[in-house]
Protein backbone atom coordinates (compact mmCIF):
# COMPACT_ATOMS: atom_id res chain seq x y z
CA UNK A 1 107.82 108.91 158.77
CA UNK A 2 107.29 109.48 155.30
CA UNK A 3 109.95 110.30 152.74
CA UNK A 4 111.05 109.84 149.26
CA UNK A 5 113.97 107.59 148.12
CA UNK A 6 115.94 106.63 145.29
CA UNK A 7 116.30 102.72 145.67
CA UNK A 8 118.30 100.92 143.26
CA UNK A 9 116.19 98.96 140.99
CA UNK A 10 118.58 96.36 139.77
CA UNK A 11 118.84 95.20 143.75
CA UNK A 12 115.35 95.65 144.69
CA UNK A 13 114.26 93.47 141.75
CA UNK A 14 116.65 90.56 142.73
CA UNK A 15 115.05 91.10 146.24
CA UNK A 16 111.07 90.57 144.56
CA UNK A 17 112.62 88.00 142.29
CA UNK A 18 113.23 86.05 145.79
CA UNK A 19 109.64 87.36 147.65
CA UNK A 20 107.66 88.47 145.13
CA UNK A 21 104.78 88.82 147.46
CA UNK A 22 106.79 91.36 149.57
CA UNK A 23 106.23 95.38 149.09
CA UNK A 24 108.63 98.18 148.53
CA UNK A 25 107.79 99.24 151.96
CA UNK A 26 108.69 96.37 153.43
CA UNK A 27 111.88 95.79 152.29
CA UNK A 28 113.13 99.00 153.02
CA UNK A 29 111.85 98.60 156.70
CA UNK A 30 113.50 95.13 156.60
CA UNK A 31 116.74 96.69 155.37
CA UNK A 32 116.84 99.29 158.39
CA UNK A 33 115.79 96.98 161.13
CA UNK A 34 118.58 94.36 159.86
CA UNK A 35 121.54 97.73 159.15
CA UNK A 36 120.38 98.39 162.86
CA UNK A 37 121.01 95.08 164.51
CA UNK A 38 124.59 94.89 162.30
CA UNK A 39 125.61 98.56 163.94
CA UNK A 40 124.26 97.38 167.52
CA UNK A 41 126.19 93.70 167.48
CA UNK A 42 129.15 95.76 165.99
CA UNK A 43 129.08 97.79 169.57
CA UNK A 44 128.54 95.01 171.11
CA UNK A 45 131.73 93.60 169.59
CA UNK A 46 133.40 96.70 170.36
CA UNK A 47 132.61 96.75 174.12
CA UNK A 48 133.98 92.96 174.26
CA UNK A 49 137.35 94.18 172.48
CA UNK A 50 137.28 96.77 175.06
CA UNK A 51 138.05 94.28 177.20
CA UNK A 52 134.49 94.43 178.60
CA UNK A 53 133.44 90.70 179.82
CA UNK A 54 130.29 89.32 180.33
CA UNK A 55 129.76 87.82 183.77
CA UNK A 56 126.54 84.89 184.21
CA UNK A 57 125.69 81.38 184.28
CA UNK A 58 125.23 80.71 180.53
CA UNK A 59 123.54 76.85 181.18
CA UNK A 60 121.48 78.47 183.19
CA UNK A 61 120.41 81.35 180.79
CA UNK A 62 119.91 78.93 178.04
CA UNK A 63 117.67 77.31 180.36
């Protein structure tokens, strides 16, 4: 999808200062995908303080 955005300069120069080969583009999609995996471990977090408990053979899943 294509949209406009105002991105804050100051941070997405420190960001280029770090990966200067890396385009706007990029670290805006970088941004979302990382803001989506902090909201889905936060449920995830929530569900275990929910008193939801996970139920498996962990040596055998890190197998």
């Amino acid at each position: 999808m294509r949209t406009n955005i105002d991105i804050n300069d100051t941070v997405l120069n420190e960001i280029t200062s770090f990966k200067p080969s890396v385009s706007k583009k990029e670290i805006v999609n970088n941004a979302l995908q990382e803001y989506l995996m902090h909201i889905k471990r936060t449920e995830l977090l929530n569900l275990i303080d929910n008193g939801i408990e996970w139920e498996g053979d962990l040596k055998q899943w890190r197998t």
